[in-house]
N, C-alpha and C. Protein backbone atom coordinates (compact mmCIF):
# COMPACT_ATOMS: atom_id res chain seq x y z
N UNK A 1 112.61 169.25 -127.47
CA UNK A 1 113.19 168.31 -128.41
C UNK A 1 113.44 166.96 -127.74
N UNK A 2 113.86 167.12 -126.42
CA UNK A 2 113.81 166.00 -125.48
C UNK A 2 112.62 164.89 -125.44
N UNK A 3 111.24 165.48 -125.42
CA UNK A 3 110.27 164.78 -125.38
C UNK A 3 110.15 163.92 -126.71
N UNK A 4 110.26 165.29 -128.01
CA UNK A 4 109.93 164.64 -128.93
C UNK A 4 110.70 163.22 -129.59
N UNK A 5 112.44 162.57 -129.07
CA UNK A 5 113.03 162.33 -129.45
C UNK A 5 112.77 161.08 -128.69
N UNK A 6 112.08 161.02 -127.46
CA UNK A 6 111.84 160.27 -126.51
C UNK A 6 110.64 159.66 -127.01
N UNK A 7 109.53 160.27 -127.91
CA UNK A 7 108.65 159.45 -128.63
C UNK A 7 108.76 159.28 -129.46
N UNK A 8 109.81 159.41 -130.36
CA UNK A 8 110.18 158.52 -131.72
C UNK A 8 110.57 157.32 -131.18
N UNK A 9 111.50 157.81 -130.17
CA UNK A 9 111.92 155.78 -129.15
C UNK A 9 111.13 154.89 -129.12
N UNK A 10 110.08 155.63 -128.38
CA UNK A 10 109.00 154.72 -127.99
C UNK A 10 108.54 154.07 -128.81
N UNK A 11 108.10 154.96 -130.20
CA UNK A 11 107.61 154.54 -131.40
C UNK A 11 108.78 153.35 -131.70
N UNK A 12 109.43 153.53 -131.81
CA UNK A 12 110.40 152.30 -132.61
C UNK A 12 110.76 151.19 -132.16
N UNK A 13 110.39 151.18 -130.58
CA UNK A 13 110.59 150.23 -129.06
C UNK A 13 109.23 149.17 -129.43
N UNK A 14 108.13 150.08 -130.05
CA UNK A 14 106.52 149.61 -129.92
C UNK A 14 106.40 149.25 -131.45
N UNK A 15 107.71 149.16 -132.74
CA UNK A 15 107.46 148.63 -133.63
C UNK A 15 106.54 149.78 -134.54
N UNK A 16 106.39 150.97 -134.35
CA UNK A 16 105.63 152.24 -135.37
C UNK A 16 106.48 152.94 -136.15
N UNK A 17 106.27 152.21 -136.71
CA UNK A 17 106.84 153.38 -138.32
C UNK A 17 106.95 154.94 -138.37
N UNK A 18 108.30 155.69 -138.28
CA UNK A 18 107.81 156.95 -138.57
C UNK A 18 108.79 157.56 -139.33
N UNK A 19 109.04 156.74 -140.31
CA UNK A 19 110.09 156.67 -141.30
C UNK A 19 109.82 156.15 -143.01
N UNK A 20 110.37 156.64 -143.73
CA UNK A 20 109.95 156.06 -145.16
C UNK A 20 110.11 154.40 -145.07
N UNK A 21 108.86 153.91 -145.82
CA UNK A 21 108.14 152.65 -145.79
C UNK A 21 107.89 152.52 -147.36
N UNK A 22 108.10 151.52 -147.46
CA UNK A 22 107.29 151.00 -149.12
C UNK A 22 106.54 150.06 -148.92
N UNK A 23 105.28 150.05 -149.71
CA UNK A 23 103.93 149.64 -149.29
C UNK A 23 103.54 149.08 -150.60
N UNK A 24 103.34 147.49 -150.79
CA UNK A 24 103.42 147.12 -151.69
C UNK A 24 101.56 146.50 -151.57
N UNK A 25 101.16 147.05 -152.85
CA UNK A 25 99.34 146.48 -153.02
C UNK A 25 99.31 145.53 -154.35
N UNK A 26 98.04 145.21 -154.22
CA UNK A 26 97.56 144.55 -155.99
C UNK A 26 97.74 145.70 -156.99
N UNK A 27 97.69 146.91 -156.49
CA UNK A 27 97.72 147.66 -157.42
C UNK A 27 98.66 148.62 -158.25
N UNK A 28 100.11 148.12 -156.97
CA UNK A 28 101.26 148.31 -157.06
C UNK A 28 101.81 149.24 -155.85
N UNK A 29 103.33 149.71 -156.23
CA UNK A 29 104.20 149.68 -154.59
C UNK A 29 103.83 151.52 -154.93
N UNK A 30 104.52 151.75 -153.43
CA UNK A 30 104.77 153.16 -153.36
C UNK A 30 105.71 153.84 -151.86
N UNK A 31 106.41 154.42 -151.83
CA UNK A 31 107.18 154.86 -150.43
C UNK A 31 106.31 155.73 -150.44
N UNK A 32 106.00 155.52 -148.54
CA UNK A 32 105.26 156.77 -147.67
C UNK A 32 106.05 157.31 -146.62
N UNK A 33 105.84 158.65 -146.91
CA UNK A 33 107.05 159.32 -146.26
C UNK A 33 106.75 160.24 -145.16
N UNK A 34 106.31 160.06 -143.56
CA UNK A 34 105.90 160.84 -142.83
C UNK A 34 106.98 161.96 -142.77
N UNK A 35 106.85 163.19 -142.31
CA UNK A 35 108.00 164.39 -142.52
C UNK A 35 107.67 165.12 -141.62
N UNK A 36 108.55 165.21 -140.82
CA UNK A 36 108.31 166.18 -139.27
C UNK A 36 107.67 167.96 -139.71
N UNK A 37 107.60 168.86 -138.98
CA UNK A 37 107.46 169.80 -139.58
C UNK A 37 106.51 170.52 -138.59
N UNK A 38 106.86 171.84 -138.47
CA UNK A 38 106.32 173.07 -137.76
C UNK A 38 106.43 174.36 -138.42
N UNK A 39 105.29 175.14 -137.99
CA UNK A 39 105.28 176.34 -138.72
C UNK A 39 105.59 177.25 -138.01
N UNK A 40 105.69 178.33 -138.99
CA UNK A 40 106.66 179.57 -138.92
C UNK A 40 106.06 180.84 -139.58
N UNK A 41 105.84 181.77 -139.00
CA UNK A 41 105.45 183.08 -139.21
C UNK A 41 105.34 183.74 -140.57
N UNK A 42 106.63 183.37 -140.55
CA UNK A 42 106.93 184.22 -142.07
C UNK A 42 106.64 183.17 -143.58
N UNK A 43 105.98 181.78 -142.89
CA UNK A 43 105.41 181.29 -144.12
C UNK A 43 103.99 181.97 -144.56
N UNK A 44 103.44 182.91 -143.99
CA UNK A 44 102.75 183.86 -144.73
C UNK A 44 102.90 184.82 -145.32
N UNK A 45 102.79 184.99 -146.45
CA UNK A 45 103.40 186.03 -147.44
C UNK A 45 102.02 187.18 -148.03
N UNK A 46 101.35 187.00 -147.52
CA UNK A 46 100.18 188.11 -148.09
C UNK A 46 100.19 188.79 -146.86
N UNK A 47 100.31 190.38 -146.85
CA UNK A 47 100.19 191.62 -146.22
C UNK A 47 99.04 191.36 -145.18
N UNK A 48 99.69 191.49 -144.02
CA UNK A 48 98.67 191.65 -142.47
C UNK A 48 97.43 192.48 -143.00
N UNK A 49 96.14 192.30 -142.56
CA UNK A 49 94.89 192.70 -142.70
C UNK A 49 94.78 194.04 -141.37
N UNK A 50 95.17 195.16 -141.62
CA UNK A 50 95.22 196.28 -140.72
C UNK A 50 94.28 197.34 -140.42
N UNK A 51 92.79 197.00 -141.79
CA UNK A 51 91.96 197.92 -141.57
C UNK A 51 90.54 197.30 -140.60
N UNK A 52 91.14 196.21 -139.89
CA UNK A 52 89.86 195.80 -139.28
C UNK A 52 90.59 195.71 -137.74
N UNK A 53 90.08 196.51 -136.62
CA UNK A 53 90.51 196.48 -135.22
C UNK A 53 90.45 194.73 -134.67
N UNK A 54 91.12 194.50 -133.66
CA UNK A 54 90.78 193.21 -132.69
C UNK A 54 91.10 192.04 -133.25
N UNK A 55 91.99 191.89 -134.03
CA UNK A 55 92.68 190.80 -134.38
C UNK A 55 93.95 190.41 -134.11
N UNK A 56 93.63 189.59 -133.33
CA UNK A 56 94.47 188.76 -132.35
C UNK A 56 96.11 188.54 -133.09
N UNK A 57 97.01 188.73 -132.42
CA UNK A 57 98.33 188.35 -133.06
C UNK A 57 98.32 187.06 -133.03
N UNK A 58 99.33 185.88 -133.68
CA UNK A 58 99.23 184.91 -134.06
C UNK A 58 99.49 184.10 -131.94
N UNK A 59 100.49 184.30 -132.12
CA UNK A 59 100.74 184.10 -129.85
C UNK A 59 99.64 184.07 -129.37
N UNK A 60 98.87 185.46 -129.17
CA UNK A 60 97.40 184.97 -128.44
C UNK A 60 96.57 184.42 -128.93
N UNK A 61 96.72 184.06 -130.13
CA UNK A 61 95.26 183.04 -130.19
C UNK A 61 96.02 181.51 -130.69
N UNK A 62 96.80 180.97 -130.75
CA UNK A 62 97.00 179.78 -130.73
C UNK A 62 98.07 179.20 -129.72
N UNK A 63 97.37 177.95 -129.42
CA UNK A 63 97.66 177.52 -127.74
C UNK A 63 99.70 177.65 -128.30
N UNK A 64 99.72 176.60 -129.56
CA UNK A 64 101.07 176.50 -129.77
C UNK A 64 102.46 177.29 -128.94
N UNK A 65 101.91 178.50 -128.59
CA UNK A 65 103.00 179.40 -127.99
C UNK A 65 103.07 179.49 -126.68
N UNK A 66 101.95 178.80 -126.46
CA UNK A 66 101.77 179.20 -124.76
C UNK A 66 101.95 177.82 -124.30
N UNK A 67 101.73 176.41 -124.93
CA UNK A 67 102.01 175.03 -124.34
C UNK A 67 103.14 174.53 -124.71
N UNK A 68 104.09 174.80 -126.33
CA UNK A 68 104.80 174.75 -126.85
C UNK A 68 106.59 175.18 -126.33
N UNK A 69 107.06 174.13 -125.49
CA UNK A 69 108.38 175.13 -124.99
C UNK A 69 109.64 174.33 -125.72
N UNK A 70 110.56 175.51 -126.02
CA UNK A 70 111.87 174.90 -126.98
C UNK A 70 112.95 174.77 -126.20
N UNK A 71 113.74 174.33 -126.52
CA UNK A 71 115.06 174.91 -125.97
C UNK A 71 116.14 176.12 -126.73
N UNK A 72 116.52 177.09 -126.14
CA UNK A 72 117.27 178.02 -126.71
C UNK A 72 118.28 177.46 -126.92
N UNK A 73 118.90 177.69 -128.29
CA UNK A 73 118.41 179.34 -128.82
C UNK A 73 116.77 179.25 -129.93
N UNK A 74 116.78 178.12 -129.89
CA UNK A 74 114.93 178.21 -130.38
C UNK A 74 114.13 178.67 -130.28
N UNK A 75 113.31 179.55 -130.97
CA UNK A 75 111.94 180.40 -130.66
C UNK A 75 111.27 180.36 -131.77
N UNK A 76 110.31 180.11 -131.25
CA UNK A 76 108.73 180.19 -132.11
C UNK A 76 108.48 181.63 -132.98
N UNK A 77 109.09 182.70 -132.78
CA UNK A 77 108.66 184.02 -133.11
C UNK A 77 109.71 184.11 -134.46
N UNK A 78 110.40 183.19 -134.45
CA UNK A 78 111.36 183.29 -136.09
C UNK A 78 110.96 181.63 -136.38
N UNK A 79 112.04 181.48 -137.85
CA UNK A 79 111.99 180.12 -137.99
C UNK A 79 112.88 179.22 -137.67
N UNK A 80 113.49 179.07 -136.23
CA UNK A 80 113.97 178.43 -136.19
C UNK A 80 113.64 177.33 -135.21
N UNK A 81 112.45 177.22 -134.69
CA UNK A 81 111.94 175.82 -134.73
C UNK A 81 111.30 175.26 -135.66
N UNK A 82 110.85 175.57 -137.09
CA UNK A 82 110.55 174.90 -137.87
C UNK A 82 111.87 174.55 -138.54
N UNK A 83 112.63 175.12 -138.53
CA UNK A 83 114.03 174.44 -139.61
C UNK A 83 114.54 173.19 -138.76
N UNK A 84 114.45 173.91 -137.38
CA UNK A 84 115.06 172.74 -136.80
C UNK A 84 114.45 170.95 -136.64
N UNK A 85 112.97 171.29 -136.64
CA UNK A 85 112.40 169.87 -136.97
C UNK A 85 112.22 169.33 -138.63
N UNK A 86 112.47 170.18 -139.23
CA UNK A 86 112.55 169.97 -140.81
C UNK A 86 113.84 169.23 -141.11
N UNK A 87 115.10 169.66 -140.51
CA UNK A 87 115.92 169.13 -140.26
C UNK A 87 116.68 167.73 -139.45
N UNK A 88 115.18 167.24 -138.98
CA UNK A 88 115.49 165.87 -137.95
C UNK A 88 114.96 164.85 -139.05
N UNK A 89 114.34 165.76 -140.45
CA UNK A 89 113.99 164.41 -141.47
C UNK A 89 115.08 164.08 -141.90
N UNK A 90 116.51 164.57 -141.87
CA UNK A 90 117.38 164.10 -142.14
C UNK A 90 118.35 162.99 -141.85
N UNK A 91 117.80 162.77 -140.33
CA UNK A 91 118.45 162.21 -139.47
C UNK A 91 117.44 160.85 -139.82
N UNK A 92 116.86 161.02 -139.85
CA UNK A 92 115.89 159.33 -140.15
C UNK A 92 116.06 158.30 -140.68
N UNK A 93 115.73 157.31 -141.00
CA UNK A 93 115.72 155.60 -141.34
C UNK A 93 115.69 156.55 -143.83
N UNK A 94 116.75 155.80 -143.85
CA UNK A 94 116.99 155.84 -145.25
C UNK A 94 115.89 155.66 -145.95
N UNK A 95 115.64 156.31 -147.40
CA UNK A 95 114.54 155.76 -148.18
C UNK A 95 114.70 154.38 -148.88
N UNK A 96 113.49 153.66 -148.95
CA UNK A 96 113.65 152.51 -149.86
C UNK A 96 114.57 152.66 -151.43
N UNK A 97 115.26 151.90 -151.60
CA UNK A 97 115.51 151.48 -152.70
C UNK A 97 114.79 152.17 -153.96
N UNK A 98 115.23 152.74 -154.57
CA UNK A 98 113.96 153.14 -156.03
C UNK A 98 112.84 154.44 -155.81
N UNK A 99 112.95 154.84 -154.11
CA UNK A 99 111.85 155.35 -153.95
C UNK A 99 111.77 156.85 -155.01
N UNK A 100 110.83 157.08 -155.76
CA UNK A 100 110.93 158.33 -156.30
C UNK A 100 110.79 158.16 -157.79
N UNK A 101 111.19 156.69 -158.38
CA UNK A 101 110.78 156.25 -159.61
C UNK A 101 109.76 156.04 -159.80
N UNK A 102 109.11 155.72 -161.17
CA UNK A 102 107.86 155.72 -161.78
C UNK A 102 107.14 154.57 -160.49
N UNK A 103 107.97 153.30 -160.64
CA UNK A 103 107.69 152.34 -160.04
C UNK A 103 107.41 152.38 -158.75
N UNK A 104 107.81 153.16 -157.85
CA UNK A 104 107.46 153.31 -156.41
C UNK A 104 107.92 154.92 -156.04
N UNK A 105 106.17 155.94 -156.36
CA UNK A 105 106.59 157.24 -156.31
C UNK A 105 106.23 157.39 -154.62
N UNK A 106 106.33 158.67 -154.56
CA UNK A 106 106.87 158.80 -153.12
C UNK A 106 105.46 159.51 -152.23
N UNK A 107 104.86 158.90 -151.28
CA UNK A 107 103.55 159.48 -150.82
C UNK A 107 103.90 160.40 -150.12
N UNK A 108 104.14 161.63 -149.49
CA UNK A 108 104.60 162.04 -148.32
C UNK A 108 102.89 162.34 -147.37
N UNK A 109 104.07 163.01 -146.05
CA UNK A 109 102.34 163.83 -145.52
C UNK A 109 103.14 164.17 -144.14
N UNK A 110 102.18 165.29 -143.68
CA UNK A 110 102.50 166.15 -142.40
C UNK A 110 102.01 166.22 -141.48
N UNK A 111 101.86 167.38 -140.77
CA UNK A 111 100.73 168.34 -140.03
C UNK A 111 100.55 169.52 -140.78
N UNK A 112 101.36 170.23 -141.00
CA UNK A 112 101.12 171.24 -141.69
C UNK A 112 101.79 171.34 -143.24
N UNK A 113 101.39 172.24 -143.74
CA UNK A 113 100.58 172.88 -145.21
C UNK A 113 102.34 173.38 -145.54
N UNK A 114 102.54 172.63 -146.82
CA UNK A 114 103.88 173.16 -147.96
C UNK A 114 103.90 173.95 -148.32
N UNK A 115 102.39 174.72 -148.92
CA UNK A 115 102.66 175.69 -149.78
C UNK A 115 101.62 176.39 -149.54
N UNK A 116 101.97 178.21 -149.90
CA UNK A 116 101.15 179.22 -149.08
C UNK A 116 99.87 179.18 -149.65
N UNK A 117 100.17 178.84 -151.28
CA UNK A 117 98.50 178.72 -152.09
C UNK A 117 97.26 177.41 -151.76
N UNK A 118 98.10 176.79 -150.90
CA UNK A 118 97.08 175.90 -150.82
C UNK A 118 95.95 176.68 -149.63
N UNK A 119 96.54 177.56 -148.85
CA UNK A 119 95.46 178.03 -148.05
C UNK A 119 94.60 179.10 -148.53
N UNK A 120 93.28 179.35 -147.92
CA UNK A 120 92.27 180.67 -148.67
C UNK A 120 92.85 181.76 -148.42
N UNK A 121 92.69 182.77 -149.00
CA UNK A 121 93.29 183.94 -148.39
C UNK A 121 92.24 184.43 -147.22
N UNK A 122 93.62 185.04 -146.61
CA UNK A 122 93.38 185.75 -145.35
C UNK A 122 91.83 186.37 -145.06
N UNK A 123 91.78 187.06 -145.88
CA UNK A 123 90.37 187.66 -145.78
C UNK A 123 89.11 187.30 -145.30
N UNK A 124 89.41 186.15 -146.07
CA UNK A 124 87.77 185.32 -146.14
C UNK A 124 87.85 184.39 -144.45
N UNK A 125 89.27 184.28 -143.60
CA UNK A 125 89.25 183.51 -142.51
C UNK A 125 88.63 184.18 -141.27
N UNK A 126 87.98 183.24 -140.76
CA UNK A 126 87.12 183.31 -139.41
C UNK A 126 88.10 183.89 -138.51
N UNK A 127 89.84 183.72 -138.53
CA UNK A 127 90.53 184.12 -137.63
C UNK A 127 91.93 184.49 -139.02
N UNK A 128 92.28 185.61 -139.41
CA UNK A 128 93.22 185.58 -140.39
C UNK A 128 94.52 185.62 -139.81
N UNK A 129 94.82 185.25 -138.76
CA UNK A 129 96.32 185.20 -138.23
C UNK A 129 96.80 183.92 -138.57
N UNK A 130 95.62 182.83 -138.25
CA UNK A 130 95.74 181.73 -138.71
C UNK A 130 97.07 180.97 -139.91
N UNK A 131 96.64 182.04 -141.09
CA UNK A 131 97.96 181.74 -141.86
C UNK A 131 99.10 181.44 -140.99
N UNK A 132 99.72 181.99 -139.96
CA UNK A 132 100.69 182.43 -139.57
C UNK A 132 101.38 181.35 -139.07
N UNK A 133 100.14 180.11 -138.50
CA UNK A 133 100.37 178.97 -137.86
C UNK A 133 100.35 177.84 -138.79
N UNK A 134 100.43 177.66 -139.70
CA UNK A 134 99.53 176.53 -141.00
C UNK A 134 100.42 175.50 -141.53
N UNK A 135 101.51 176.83 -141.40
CA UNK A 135 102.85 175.61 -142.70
C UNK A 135 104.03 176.18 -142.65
N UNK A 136 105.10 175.76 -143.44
CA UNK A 136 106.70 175.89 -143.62
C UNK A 136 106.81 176.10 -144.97
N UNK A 137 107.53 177.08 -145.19
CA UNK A 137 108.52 177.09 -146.69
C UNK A 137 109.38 176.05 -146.49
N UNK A 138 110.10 175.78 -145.27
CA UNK A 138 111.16 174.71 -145.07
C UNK A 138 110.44 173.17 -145.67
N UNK A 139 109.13 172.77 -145.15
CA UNK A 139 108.30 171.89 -145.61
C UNK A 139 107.80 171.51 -147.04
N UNK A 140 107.69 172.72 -147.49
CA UNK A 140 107.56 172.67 -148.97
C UNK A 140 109.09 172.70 -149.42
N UNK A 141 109.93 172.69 -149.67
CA UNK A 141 111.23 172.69 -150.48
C UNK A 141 111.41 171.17 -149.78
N UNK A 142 111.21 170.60 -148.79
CA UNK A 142 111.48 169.13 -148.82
C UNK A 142 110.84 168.14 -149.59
N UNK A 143 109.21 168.31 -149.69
CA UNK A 143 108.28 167.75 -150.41
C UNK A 143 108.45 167.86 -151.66
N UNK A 144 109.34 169.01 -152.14
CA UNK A 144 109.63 169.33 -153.80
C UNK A 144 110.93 168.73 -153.56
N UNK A 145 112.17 169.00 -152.56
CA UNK A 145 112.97 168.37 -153.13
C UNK A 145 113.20 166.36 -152.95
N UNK A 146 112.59 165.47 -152.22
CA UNK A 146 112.60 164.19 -152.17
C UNK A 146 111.77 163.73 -153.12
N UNK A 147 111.24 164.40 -154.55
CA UNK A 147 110.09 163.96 -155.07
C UNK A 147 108.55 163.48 -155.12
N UNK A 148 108.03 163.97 -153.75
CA UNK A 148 107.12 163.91 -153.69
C UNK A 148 105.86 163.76 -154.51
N UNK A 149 104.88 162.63 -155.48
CA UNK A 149 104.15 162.90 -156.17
C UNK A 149 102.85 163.10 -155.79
N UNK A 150 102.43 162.46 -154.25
CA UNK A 150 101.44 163.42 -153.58
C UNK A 150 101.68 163.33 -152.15
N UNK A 151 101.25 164.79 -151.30
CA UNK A 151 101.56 165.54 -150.01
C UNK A 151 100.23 164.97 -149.60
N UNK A 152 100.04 165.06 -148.49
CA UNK A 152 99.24 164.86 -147.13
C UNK A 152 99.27 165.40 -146.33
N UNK A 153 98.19 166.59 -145.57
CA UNK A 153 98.68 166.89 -143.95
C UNK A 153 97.25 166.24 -143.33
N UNK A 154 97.75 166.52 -141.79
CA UNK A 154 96.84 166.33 -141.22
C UNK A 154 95.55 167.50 -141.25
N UNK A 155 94.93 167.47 -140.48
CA UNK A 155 93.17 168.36 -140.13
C UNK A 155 93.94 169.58 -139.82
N UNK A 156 93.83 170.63 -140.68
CA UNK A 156 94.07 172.30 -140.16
C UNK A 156 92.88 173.07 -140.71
N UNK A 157 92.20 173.31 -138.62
CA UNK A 157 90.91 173.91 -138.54
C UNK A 157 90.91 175.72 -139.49
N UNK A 158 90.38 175.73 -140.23
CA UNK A 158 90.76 177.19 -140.87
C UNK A 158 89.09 177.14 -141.73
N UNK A 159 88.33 178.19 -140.70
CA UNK A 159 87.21 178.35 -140.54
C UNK A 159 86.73 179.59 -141.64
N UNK A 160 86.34 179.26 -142.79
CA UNK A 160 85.83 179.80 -143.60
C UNK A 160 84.78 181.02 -143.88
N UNK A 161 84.69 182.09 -144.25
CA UNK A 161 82.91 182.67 -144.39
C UNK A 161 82.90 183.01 -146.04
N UNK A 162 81.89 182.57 -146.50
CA UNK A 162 81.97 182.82 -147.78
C UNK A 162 82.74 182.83 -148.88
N UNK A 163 83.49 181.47 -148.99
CA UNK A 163 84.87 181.77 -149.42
C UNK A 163 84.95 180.42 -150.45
N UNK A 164 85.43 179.93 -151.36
CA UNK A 164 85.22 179.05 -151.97
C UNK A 164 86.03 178.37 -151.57
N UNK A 165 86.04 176.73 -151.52
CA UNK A 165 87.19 176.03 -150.85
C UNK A 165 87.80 175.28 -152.14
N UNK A 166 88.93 174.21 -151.98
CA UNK A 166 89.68 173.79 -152.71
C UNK A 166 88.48 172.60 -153.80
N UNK A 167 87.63 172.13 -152.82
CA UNK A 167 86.58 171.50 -152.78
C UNK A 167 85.29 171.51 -153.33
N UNK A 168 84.68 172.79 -153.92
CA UNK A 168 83.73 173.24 -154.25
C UNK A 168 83.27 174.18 -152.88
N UNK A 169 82.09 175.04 -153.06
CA UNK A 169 81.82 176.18 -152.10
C UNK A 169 81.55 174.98 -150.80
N UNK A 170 81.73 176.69 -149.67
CA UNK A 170 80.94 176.02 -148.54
C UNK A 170 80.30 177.28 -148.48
N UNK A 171 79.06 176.78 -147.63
CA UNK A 171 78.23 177.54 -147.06
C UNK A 171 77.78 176.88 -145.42
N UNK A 172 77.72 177.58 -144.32
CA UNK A 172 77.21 177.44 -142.93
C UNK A 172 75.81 176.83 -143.37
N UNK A 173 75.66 175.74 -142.70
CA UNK A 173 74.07 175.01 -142.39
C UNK A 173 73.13 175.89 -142.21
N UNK A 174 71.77 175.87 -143.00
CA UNK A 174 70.58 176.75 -142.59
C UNK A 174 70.26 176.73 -140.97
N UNK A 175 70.42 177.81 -140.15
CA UNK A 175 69.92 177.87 -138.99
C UNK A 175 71.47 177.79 -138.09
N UNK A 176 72.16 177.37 -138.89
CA UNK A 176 73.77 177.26 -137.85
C UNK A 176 74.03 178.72 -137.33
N UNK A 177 75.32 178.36 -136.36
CA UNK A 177 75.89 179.77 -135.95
C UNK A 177 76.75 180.23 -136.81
N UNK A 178 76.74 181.52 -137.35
CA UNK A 178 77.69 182.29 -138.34
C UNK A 178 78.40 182.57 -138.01
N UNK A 179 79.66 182.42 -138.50
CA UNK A 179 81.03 182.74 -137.63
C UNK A 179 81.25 184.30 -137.22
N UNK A 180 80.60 185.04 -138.42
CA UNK A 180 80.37 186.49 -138.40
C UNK A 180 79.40 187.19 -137.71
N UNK A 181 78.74 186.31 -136.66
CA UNK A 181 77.89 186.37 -135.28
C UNK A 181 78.60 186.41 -134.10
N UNK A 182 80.28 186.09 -134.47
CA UNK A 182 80.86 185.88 -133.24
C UNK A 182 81.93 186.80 -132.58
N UNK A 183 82.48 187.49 -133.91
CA UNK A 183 83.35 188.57 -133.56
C UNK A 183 82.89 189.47 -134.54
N UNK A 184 83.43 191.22 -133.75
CA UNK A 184 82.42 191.69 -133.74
C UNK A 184 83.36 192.94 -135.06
N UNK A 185 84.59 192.86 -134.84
CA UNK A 185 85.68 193.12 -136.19
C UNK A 185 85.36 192.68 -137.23
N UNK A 186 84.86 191.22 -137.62
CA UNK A 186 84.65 190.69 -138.71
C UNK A 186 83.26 190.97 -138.82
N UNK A 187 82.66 191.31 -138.30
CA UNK A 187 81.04 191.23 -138.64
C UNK A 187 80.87 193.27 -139.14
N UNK A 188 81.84 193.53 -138.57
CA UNK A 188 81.78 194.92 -139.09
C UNK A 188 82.71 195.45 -140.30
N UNK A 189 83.16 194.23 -140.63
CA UNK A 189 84.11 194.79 -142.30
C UNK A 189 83.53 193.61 -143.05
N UNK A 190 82.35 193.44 -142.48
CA UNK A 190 81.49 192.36 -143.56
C UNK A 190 81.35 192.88 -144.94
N UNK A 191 80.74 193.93 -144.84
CA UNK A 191 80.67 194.80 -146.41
C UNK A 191 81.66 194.79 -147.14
N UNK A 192 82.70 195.20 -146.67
CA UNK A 192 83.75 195.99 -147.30
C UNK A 192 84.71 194.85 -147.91
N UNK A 193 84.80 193.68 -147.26
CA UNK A 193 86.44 192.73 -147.41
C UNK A 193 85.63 191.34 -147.71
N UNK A 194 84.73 191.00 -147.42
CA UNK A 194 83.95 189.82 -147.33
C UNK A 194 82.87 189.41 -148.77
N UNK A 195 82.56 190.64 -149.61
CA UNK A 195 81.94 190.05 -150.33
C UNK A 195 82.23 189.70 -151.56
């Protein structure tokens, strides 16, 4: 928390915004609302995938746990490092004036994912622990409760096979590597869970 508090400084020493802003165009105003935020385990709510061997618990396969250090009583394995940075949006630079009215609705945006439906289900993921790392319930009840009229996160890699996206389908490039070429769990409950 030390570090992180030490680069909001910096940020604010170097003149960077990381606080609600109203952003006025030709086409009219709007508050943008960056919102701290880390995920938490139990923002996955669809039942662990148990009939396929060799799938990695959420710890070993994302660096987050192994580069990621808190201070206690904080741990990554409940939610209380995501409440606790969900909770430093509180502490931040006030919203504009009006923000949340017709006239200047409220942009927000993250790193990670508000709500559990916005991700594919488990099944169809190249790595399904993945959920586990993605987003906050704490994140979503902020975005619903400051009025948010549209969310933003950043890039969350969540590697698809056959699965329809928010977007219209994807399909792997003719001649690409199949993700289901690569592990050997998923390539063997191909039949069964995948089609």
């Amino acid at each position: 928390m030390e570090k992180l508090q030490a680069f909001l400084a910096m940020c604010r020493d170097e003149g960077v915004r990381t606080g609600p802003l109203r952003v006025d165009g030709e086409g009219g105003s709007c508050c943008v609302v960056p919102l701290l935020s880390w995920h938490h385990q139990s923002f996955d709510t669809e039942p662990d995938i148990t009939c396929w061997e060799g799938i990695p618990r959420p710890e070993h396969a994302m660096v987050d746990y192994s580069r990621c250090k808190w201070p206690s009583p904080l741990s990554q394995t409940d939610e209380s490092v995501a409440r606790a940075l969900d909770e430093l949006n509180d502490r931040g630079p006030a919203f504009p004036e009006g923000a949340g009215a017709a006239a200047l609705p409220i942009i927000s945006f993250s790193h990670f994912v508000p709500r559990f439906e916005l991700n594919p289900e488990k099944r169809f993921l190249f790595l399904p622990c993945l959920l586990k790392a993605v987003g906050s319930r704490f994140l979503g009840e902020r975005v619903q409760r400051i009025g948010s009229a549209m969310h933003g996160r950043a890039r969350v890699s969540l590697r698809v096979e056959r699965a329809p996206r928010l977007h219209g389908d994807w399909r792997p490039p003719e001649g690409a590597d199949r993700p289901l070429d690569k592990l050997p769990w998923l390539r063997a409950a191909h039949g069964c869970a995948l089609v």
